[in-house]
PDB file of N, CA and C in Angstrom:
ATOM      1  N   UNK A   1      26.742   3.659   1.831  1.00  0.00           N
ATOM      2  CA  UNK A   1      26.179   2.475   1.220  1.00  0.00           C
ATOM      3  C   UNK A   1      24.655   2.502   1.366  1.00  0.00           C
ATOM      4  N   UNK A   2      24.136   2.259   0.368  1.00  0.00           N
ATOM      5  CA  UNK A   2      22.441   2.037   0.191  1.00  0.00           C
ATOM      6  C   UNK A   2      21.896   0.883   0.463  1.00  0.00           C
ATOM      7  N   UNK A   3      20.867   1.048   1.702  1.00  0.00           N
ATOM      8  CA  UNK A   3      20.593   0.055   2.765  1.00  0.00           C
ATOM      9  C   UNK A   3      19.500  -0.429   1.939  1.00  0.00           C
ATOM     10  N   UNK A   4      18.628  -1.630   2.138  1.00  0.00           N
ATOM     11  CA  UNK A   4      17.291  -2.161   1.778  1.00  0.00           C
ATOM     12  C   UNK A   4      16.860  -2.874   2.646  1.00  0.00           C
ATOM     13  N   UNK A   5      15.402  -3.236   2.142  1.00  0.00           N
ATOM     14  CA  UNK A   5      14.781  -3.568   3.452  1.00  0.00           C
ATOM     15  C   UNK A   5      15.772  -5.087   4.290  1.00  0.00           C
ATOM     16  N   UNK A   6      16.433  -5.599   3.398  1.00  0.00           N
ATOM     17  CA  UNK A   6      17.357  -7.183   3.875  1.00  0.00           C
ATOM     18  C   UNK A   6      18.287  -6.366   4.630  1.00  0.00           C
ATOM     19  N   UNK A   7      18.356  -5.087   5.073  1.00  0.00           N
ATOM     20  CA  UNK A   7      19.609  -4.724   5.342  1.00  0.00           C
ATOM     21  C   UNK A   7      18.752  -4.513   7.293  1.00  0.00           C
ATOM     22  N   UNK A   8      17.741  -4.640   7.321  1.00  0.00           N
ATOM     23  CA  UNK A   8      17.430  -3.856   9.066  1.00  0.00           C
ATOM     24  C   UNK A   8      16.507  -5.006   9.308  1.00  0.00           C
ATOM     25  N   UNK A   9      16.831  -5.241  10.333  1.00  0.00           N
ATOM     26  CA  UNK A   9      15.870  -6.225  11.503  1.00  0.00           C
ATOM     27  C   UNK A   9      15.245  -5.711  11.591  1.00  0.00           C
ATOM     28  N   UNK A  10      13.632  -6.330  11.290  1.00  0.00           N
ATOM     29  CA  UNK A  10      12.008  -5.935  11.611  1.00  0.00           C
ATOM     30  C   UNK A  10      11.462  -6.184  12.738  1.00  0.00           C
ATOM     31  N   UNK A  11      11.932  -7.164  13.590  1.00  0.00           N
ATOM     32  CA  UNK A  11      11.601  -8.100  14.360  1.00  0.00           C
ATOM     33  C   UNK A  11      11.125  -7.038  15.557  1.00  0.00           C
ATOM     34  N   UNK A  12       9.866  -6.840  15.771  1.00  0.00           N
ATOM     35  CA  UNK A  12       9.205  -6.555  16.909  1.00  0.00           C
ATOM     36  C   UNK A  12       9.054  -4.592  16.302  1.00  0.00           C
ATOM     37  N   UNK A  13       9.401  -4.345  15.405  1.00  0.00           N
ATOM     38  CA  UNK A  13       9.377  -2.608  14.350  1.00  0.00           C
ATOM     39  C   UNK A  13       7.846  -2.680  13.692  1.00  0.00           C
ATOM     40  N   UNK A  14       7.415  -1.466  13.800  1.00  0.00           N
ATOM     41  CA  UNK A  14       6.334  -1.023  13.455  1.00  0.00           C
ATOM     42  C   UNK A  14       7.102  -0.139  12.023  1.00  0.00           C
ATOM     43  N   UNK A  15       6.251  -0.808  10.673  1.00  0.00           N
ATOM     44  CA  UNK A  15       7.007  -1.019   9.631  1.00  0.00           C
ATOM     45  C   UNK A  15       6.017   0.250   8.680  1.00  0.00           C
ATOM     46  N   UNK A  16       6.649   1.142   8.127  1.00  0.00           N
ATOM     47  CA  UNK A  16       6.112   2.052   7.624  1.00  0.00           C
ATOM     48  C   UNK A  16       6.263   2.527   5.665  1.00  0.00           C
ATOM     49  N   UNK A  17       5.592   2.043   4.972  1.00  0.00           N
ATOM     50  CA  UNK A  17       5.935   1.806   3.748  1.00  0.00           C
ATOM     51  C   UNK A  17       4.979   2.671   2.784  1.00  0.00           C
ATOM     52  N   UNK A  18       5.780   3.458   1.932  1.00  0.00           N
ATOM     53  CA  UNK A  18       5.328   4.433   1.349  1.00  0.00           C
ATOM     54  C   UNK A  18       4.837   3.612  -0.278  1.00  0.00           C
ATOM     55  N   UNK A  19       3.863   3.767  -0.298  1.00  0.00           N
ATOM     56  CA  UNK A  19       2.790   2.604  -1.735  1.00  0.00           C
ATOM     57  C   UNK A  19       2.478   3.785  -2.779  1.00  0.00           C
ATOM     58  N   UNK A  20       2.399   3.088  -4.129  1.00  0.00           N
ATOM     59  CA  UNK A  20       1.329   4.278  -4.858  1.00  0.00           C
ATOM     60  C   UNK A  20       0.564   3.414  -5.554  1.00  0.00           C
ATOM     61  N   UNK A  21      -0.213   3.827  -4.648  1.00  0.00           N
ATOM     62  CA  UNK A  21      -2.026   2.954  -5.234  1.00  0.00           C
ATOM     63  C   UNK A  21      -2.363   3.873  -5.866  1.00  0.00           C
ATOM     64  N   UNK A  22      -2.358   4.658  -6.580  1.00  0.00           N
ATOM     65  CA  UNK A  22      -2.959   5.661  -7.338  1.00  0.00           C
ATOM     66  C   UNK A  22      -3.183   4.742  -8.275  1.00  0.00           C
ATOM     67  N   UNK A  23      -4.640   3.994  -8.353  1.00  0.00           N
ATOM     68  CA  UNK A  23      -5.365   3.179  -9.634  1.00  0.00           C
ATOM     69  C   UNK A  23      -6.120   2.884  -9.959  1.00  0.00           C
ATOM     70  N   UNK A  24      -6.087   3.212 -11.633  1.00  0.00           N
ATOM     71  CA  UNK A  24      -7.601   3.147 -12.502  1.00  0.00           C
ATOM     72  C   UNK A  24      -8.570   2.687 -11.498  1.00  0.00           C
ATOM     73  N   UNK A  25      -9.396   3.218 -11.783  1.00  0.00           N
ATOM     74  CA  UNK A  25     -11.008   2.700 -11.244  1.00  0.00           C
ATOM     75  C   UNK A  25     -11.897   3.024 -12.007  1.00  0.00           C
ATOM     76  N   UNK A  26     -12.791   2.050 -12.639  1.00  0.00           N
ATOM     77  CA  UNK A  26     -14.270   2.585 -13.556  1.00  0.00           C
ATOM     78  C   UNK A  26     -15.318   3.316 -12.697  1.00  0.00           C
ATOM     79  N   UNK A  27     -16.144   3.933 -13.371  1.00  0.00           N
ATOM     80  CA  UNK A  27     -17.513   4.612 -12.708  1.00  0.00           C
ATOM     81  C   UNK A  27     -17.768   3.572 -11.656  1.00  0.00           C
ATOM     82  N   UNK A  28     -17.694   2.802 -10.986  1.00  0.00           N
ATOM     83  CA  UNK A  28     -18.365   1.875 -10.127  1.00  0.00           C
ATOM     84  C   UNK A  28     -17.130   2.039  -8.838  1.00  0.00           C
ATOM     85  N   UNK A  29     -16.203   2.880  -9.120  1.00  0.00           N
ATOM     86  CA  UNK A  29     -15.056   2.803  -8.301  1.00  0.00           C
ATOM     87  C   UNK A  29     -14.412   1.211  -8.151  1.00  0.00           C
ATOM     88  N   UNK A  30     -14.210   0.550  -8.890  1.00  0.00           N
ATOM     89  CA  UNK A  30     -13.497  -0.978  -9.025  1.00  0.00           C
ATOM     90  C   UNK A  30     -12.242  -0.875 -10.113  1.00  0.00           C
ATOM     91  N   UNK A  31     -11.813  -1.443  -9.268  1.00  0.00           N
ATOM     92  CA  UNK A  31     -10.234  -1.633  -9.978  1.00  0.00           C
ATOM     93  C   UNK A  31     -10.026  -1.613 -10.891  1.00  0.00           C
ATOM     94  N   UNK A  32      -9.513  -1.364 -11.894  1.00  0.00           N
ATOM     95  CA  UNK A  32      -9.605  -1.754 -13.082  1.00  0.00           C
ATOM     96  C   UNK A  32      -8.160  -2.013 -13.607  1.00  0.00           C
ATOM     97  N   UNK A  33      -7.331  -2.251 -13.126  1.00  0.00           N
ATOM     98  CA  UNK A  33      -5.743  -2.373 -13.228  1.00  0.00           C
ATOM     99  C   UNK A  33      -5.023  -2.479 -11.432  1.00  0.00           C
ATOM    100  N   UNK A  34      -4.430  -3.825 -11.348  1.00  0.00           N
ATOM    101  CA  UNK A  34      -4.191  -3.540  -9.646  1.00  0.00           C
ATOM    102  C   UNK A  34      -2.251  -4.133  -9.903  1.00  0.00           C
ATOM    103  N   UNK A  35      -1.830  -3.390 -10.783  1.00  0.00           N
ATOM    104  CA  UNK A  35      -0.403  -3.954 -10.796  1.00  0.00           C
ATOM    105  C   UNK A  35       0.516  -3.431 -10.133  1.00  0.00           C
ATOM    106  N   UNK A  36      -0.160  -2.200  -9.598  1.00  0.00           N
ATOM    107  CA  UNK A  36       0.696  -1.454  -8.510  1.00  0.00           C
ATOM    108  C   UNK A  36       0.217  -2.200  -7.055  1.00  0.00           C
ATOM    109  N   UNK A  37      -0.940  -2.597  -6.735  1.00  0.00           N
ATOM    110  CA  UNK A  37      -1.180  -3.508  -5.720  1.00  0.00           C
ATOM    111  C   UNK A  37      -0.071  -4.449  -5.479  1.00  0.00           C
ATOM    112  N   UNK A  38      -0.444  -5.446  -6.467  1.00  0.00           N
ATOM    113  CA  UNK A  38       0.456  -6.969  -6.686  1.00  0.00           C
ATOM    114  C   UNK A  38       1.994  -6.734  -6.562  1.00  0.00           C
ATOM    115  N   UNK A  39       2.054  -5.732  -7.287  1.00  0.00           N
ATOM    116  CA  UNK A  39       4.123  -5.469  -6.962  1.00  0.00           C
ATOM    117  C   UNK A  39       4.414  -5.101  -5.794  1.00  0.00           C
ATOM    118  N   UNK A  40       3.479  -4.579  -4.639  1.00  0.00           N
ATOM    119  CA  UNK A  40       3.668  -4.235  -3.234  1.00  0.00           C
ATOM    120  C   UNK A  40       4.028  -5.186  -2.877  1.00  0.00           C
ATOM    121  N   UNK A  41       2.805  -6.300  -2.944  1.00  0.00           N
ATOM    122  CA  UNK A  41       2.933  -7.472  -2.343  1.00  0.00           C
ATOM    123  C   UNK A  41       4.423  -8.181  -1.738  1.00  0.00           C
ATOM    124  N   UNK A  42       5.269  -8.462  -2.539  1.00  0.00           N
ATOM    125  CA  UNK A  42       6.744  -8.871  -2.189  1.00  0.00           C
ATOM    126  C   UNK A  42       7.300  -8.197  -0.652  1.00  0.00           C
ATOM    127  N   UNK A  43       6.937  -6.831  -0.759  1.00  0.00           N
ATOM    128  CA  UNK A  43       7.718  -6.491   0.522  1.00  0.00           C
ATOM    129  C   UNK A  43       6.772  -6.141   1.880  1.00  0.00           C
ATOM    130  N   UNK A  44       5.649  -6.264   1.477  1.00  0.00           N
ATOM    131  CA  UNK A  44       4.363  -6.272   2.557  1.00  0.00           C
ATOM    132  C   UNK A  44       4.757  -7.625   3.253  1.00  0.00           C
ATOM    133  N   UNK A  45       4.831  -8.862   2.394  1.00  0.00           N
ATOM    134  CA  UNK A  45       4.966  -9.982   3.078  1.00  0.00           C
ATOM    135  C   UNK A  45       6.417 -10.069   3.824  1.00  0.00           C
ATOM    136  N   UNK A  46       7.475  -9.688   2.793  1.00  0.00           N
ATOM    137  CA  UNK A  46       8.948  -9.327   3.423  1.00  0.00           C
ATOM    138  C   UNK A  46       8.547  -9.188   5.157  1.00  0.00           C
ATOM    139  N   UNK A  47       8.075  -7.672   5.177  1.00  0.00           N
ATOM    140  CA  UNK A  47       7.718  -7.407   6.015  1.00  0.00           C
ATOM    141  C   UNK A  47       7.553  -8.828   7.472  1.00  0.00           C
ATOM    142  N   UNK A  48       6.553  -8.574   7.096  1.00  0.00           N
ATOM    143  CA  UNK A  48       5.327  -9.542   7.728  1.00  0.00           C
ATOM    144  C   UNK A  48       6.184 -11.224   8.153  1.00  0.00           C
ATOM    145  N   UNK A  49       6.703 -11.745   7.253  1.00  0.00           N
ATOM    146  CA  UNK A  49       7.721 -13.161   7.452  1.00  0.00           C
ATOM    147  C   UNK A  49       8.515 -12.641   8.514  1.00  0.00           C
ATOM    148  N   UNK A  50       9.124 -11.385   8.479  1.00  0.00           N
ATOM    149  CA  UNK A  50      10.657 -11.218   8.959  1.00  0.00           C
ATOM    150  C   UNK A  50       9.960 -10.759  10.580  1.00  0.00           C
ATOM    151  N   UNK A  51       8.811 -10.687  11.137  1.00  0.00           N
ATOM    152  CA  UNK A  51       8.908 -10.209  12.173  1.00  0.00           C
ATOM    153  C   UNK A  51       8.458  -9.110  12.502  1.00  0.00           C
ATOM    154  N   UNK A  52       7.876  -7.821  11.340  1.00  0.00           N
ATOM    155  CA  UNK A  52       7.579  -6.615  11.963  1.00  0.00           C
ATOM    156  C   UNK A  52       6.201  -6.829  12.771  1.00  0.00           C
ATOM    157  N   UNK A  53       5.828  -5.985  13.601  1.00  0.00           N
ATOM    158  CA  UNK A  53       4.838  -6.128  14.530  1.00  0.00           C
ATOM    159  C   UNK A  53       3.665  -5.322  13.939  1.00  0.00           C
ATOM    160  N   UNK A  54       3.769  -4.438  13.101  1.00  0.00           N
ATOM    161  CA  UNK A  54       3.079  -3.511  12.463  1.00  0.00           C
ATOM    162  C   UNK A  54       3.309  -3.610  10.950  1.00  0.00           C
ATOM    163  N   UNK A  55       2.990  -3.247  10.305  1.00  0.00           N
ATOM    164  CA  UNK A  55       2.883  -2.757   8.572  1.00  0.00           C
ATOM    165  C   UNK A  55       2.049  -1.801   8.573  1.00  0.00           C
ATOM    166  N   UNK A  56       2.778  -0.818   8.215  1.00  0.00           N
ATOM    167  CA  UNK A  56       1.460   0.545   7.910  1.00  0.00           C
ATOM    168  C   UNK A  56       1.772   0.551   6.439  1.00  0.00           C
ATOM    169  N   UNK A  57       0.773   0.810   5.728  1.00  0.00           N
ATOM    170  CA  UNK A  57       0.946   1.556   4.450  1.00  0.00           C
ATOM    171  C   UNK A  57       0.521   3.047   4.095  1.00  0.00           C
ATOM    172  N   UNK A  58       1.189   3.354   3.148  1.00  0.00           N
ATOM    173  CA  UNK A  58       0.918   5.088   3.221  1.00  0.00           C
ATOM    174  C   UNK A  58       0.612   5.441   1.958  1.00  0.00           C
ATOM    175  N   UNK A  59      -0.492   5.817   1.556  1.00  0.00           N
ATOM    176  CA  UNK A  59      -0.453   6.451  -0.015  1.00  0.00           C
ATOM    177  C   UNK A  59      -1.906   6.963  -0.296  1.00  0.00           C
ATOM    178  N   UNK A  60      -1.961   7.853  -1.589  1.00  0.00           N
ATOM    179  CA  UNK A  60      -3.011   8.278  -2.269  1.00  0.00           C
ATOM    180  C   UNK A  60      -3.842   7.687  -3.178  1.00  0.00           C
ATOM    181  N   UNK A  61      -4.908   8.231  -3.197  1.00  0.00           N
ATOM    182  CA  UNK A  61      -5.712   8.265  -4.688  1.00  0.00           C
ATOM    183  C   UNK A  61      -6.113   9.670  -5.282  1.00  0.00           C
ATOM    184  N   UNK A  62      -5.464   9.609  -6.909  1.00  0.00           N
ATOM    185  CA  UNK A  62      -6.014  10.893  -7.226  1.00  0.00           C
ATOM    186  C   UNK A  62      -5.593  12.138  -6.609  1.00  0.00           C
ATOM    187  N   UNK A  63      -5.444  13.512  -7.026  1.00  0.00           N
ATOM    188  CA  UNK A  63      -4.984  14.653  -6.356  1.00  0.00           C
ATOM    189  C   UNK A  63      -6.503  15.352  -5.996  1.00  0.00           C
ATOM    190  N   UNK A  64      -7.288  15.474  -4.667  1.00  0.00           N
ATOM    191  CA  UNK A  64      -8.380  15.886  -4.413  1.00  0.00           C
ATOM    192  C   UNK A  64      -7.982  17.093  -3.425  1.00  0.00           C
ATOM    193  N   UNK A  65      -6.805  17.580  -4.061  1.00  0.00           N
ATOM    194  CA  UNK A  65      -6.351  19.120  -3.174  1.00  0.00           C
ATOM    195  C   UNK A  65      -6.787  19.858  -2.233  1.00  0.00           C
ATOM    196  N   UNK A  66      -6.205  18.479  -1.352  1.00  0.00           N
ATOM    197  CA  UNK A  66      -6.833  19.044   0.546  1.00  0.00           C
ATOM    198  C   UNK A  66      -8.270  19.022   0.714  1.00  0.00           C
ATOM    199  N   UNK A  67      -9.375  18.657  -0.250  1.00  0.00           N
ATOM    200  CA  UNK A  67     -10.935  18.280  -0.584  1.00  0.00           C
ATOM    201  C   UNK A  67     -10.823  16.241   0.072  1.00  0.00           C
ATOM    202  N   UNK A  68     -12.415  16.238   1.230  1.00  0.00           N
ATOM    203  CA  UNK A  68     -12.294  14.650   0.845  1.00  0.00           C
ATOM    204  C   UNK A  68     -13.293  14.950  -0.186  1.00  0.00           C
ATOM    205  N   UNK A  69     -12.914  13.661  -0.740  1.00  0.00           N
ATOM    206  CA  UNK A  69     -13.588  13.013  -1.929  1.00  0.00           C
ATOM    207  C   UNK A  69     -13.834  11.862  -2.317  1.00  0.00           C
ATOM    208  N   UNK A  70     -15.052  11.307  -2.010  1.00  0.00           N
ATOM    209  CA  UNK A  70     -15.094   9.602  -1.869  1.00  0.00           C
ATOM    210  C   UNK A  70     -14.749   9.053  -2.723  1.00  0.00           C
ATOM    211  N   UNK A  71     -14.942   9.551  -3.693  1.00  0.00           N
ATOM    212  CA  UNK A  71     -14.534   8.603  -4.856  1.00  0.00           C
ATOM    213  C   UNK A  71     -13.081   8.577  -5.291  1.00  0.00           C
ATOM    214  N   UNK A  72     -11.924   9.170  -3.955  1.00  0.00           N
ATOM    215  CA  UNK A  72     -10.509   9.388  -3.817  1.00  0.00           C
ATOM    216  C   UNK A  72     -10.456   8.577  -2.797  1.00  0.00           C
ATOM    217  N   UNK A  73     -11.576   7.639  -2.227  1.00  0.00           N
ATOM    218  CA  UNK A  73     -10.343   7.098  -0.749  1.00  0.00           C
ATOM    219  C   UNK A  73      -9.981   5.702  -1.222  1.00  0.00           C
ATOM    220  N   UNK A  74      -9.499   5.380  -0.394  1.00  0.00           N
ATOM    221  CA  UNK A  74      -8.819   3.966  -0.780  1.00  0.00           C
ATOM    222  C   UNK A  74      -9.705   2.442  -0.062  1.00  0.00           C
ATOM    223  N   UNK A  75     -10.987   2.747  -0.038  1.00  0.00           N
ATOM    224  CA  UNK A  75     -11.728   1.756   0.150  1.00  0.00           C
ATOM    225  C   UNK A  75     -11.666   0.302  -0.495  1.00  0.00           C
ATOM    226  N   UNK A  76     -11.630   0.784  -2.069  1.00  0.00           N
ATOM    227  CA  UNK A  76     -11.187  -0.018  -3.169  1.00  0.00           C
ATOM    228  C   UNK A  76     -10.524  -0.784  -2.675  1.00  0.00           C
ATOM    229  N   UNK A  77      -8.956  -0.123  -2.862  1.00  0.00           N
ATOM    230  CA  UNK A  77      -7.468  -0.747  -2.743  1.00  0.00           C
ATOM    231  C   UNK A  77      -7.432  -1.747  -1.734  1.00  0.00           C
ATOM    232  N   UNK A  78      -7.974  -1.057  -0.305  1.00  0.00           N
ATOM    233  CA  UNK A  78      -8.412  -2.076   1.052  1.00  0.00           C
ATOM    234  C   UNK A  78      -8.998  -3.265   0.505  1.00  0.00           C
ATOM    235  N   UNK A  79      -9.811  -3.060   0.565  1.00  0.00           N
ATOM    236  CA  UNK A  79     -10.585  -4.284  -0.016  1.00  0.00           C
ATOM    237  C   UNK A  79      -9.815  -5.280  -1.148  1.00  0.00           C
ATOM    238  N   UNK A  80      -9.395  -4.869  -2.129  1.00  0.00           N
ATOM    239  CA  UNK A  80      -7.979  -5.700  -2.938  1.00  0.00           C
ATOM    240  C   UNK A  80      -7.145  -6.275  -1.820  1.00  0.00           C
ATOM    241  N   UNK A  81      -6.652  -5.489  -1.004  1.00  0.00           N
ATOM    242  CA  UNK A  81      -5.456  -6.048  -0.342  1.00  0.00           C
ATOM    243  C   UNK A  81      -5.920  -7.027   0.475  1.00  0.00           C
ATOM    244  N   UNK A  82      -7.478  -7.511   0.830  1.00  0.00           N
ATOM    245  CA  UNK A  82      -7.738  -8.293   1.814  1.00  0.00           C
ATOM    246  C   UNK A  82      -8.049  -9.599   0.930  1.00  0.00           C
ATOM    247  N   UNK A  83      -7.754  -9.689  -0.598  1.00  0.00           N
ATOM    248  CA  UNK A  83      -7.802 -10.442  -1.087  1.00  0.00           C
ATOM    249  C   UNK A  83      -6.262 -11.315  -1.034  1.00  0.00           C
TER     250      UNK A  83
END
């Protein structure tokens, strides 16, 4: 049977959630589409209501093949999410 997140007690779990922020950004590196943000949202808070002690999120920008590349980090996205 295929479990979901309603299926496991968070309560006091360091919560580990795989995101794909991979999104548009204009020359200024600013958002320019955040609908992959906003649809996180539901289970970030899931999260967060039910008790986990942690929320990590995990994901990319862009394929910068093992290169950093500033204009690949997720400074942006951070900054969205603190909205």
């Amino acid at each position: 049977m295929k479990k979901t997140i309603r299926d496991i007690d968070l309560k006091g779990k360091k919560v580990l959630i795989r995101v794909d922020y991979n999104v548009p950004q204009d020359e200024r590196l600013e958002i320019t589409d955040d609908i992959r943000i906003r649809e996180s949202l539901p289970t970030i808070k899931y999260c967060l209501d039910h008790g986990a002690a942690k929320v990590i999120l995990m994901s990319h920008l862009g394929r910068p093949e093992g290169q950093v590349v500033d204009a690949m980090r997720l400074t942006s996205v951070a900054k969205r999410l603190e909205k």
